[in-house]
C-alpha atoms as a PDB file:
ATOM      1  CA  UNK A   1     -26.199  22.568  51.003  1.00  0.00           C
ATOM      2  CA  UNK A   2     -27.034  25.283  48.471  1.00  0.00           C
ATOM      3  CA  UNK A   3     -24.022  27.112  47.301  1.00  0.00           C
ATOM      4  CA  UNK A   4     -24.937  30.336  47.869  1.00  0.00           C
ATOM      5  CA  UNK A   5     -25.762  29.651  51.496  1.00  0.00           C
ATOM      6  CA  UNK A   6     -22.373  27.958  51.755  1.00  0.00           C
ATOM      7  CA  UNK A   7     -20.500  30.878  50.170  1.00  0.00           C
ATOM      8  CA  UNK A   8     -22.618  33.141  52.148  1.00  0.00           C
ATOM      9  CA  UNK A   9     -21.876  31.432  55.049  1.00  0.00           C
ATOM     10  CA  UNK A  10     -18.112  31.253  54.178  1.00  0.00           C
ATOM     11  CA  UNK A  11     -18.101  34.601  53.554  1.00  0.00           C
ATOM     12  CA  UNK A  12     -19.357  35.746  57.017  1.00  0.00           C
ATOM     13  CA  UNK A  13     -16.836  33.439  58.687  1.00  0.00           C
ATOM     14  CA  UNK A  14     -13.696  34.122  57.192  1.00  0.00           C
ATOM     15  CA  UNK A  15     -14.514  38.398  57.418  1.00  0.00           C
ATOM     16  CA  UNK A  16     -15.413  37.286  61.464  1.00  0.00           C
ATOM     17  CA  UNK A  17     -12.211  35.544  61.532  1.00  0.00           C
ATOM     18  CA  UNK A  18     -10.031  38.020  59.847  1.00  0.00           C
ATOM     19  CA  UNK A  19     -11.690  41.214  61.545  1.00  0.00           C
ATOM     20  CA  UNK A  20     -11.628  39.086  65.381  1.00  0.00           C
ATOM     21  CA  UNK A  21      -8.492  37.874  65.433  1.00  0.00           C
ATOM     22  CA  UNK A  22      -6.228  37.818  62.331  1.00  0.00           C
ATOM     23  CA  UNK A  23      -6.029  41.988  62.505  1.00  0.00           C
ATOM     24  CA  UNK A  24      -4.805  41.310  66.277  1.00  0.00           C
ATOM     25  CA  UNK A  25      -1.555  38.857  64.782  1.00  0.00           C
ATOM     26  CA  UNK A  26       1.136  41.543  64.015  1.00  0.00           C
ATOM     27  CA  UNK A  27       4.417  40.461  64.029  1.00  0.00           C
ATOM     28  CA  UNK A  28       7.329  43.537  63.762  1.00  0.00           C
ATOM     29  CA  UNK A  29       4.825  45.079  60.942  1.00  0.00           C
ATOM     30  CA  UNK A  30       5.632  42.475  58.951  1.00  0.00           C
ATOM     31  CA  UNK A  31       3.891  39.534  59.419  1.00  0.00           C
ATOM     32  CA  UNK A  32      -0.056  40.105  58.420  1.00  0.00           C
ATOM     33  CA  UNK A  33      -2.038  36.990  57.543  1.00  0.00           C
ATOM     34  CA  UNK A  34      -4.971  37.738  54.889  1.00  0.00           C
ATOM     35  CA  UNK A  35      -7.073  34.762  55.653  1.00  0.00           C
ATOM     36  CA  UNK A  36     -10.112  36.195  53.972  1.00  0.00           C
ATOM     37  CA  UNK A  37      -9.012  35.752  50.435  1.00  0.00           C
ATOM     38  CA  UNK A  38     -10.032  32.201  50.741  1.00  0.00           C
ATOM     39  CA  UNK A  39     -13.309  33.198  49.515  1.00  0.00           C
ATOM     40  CA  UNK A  40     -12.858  34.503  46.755  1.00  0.00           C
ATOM     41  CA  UNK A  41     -10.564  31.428  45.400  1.00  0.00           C
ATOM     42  CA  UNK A  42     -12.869  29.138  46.573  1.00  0.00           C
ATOM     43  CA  UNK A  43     -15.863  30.761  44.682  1.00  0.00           C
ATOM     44  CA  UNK A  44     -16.928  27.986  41.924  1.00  0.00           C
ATOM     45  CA  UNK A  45     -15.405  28.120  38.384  1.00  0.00           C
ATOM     46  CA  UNK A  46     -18.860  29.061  36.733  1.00  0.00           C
ATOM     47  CA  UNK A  47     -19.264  32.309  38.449  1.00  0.00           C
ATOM     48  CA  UNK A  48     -19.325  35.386  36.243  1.00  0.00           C
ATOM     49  CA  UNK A  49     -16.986  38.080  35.974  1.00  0.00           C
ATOM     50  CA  UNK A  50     -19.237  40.476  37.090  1.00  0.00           C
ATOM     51  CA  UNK A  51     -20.837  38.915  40.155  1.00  0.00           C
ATOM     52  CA  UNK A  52     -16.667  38.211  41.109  1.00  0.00           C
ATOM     53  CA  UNK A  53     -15.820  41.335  41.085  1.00  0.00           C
ATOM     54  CA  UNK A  54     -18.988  42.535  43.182  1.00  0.00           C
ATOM     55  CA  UNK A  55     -18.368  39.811  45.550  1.00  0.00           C
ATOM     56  CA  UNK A  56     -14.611  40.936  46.041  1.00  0.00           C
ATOM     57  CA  UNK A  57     -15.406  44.118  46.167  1.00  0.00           C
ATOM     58  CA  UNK A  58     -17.746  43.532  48.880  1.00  0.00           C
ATOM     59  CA  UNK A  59     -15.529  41.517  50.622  1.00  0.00           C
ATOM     60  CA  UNK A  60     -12.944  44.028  50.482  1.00  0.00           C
ATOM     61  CA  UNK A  61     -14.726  46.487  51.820  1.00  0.00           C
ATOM     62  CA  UNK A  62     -16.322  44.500  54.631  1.00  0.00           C
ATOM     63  CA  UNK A  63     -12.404  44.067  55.942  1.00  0.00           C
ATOM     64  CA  UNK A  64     -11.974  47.693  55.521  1.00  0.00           C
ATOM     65  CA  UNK A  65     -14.699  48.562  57.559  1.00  0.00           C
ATOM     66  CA  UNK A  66     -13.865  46.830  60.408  1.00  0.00           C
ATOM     67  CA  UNK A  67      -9.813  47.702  59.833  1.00  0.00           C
ATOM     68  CA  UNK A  68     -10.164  51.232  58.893  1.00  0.00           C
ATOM     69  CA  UNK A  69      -8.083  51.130  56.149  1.00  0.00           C
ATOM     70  CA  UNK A  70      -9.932  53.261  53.287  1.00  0.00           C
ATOM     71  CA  UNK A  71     -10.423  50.888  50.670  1.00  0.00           C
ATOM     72  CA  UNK A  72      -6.577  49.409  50.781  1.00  0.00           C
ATOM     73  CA  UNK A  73      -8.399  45.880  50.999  1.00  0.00           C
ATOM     74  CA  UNK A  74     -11.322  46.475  48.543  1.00  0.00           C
ATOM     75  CA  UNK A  75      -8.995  47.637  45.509  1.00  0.00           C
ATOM     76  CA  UNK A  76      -6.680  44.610  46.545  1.00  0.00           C
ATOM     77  CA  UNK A  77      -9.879  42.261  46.835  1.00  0.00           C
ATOM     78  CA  UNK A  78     -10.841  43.868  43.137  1.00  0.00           C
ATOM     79  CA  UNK A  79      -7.618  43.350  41.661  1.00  0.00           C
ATOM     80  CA  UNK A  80      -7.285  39.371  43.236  1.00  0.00           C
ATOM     81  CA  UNK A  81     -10.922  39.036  41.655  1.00  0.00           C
ATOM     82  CA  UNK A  82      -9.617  40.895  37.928  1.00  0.00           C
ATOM     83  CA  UNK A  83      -6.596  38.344  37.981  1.00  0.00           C
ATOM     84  CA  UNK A  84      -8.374  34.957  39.128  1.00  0.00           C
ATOM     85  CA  UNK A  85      -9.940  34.079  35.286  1.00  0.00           C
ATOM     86  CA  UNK A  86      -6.407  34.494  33.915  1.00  0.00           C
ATOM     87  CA  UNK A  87      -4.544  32.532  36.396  1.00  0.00           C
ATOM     88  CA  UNK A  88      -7.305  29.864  36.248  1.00  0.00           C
ATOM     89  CA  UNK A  89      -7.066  29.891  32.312  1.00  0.00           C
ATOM     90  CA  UNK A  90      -3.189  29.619  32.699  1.00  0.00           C
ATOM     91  CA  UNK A  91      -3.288  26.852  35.024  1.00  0.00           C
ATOM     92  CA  UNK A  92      -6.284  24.697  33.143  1.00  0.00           C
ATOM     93  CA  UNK A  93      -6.193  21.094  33.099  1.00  0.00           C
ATOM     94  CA  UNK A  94      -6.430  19.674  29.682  1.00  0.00           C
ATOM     95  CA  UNK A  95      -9.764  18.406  29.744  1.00  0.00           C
ATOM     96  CA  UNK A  96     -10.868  21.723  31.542  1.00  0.00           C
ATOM     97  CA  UNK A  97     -12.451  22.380  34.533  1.00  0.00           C
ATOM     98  CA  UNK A  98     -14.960  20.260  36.047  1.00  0.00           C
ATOM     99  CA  UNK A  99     -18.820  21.958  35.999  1.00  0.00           C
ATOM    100  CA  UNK A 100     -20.209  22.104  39.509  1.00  0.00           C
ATOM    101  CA  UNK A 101     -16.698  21.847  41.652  1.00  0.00           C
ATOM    102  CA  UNK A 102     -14.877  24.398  42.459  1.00  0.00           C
ATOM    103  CA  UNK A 103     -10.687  25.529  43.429  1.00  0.00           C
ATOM    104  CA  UNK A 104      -9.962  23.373  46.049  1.00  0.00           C
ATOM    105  CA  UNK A 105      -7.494  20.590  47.162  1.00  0.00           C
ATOM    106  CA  UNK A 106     -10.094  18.208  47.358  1.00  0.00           C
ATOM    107  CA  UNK A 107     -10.856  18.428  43.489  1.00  0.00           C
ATOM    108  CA  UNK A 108      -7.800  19.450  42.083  1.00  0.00           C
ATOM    109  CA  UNK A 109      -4.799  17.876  44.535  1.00  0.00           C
ATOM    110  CA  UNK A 110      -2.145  19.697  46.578  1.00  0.00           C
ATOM    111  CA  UNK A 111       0.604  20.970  43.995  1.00  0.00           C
ATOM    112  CA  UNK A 112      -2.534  22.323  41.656  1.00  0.00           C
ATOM    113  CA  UNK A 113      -4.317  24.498  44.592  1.00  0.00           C
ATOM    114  CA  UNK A 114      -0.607  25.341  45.748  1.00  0.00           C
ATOM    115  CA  UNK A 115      -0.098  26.701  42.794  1.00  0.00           C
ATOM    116  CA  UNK A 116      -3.189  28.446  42.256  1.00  0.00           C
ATOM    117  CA  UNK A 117      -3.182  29.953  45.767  1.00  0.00           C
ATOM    118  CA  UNK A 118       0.407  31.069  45.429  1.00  0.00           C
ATOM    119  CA  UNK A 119      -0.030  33.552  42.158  1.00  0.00           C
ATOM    120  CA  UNK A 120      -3.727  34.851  43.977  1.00  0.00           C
ATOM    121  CA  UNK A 121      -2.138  35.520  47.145  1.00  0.00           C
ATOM    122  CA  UNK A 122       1.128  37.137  45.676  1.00  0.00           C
ATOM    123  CA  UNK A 123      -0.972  39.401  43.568  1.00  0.00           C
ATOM    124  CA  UNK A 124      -3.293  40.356  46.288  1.00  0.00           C
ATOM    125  CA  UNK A 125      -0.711  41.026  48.881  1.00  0.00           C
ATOM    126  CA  UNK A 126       1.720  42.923  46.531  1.00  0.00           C
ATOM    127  CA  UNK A 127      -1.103  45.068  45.405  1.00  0.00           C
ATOM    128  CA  UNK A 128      -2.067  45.637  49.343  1.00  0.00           C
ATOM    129  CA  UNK A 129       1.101  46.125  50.314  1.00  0.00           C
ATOM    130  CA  UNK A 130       2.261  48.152  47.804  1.00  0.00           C
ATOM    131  CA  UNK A 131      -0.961  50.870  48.077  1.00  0.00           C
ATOM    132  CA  UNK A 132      -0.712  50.806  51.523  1.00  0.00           C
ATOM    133  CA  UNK A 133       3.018  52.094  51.291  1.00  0.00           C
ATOM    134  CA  UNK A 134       2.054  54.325  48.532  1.00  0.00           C
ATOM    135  CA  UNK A 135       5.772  54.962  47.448  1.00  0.00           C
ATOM    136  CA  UNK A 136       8.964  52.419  46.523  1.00  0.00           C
ATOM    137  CA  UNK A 137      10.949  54.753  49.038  1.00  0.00           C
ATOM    138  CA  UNK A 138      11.239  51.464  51.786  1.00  0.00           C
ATOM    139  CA  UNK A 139      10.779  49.315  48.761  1.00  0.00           C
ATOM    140  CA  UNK A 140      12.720  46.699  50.180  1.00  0.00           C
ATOM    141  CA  UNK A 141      10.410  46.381  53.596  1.00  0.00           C
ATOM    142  CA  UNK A 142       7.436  46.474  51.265  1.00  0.00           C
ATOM    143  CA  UNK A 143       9.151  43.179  49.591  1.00  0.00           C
ATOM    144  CA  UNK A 144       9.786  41.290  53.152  1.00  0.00           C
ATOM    145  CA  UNK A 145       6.241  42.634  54.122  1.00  0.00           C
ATOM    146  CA  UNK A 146       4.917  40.128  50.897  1.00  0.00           C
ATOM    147  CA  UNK A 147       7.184  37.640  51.297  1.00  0.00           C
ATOM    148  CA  UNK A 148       6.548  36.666  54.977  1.00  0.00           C
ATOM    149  CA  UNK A 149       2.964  37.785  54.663  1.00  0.00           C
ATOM    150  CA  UNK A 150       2.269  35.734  51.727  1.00  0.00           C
ATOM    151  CA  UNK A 151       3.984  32.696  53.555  1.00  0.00           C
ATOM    152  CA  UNK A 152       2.065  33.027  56.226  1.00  0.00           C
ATOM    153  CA  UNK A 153      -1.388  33.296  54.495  1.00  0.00           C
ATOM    154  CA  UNK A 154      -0.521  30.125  52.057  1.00  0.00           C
ATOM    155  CA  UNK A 155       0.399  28.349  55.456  1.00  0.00           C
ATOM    156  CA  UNK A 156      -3.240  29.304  56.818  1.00  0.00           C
ATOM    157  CA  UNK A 157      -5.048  28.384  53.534  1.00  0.00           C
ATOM    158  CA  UNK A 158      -3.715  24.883  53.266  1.00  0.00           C
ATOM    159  CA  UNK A 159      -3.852  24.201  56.169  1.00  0.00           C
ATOM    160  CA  UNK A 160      -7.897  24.999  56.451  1.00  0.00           C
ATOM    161  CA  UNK A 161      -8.204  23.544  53.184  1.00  0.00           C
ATOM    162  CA  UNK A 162      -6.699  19.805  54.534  1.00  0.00           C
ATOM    163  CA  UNK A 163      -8.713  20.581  57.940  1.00  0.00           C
ATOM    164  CA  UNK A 164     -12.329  22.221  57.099  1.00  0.00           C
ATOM    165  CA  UNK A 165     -13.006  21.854  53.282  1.00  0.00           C
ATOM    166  CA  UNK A 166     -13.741  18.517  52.175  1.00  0.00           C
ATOM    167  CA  UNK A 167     -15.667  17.224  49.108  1.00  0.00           C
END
């Protein structure tokens, strides 16, 4: 299948997913799984800084439109797509990256994609998180907000990467 009608595709489906039912899982305020980010580390290594940070943007804001939340998830979305080069450069193989493949357990194993995921997701969810309070007053709910959110989304990711995204 072409890859930008797969991205395009993937896109679509994980905003649908997020925006449908996702949003609805709550738990206490502080248990929000961000399911959508899988796009953007599943985009394939070639694609250029520019057309990432478009593409998160525009992800970002597609969740914001449908959550009413002003941008929160664009600017997190933008950041996630600013930090992705530099985490990818940090966690290089030593032969590099293969041409044509792209982030995902199928190419690059478990503990690599792990890995990978777990800096993204931080990042993306401390940023959120941290806007979205706008203040280090409850700093310490803000922390268990990450924590537990960030669990939760890694726990999602995986588990669609071992169920849905095969070579």
């Amino acid at each position: 299948m072409n890859i930008i009608l797969k991205n395009t595709i993937r896109f679509i489906v994980l905003v649908l997913i997020q925006v449908a039912i996702l949003n609805n899982i709550q738990v206490s305020g502080f248990l929000n799984p961000y399911m959508y980010v899988l796009f953007i580390l599943l985009l394939p290594f070639e694609t250029p800084n520019w057309l990432l940070l478009s593409l998160s943007f525009l992800l970002g804001f597609s969740v914001d439109i449908f959550s009413g939340t002003l941008g929160m998830h664009a600017s997190a979305c933008v950041f996630m797509g600013y930090v992705r080069p530099y985490v990818l450069n940090y966690l290089s193989l030593r032969d590099g990256y293969e041409i044509g493949t792209y982030p995902g357990i199928s190419y690059y194993g478990f503990a690599w994609f792990f890995k990978y995921a777990l800096v993204l997701v931080v990042a993306h969810h401390s940023f959120l998180f941290i806007i979205e309070a706008f203040s280090f007053a409850n700093f310490s709910e803000t922390m268990v907000r990450i924590i537990f959110s960030s669990f939760f989304s890694l726990t999602l990711l995986v588990t669609s990467q071992f169920l849905m995204f095969k070579k």
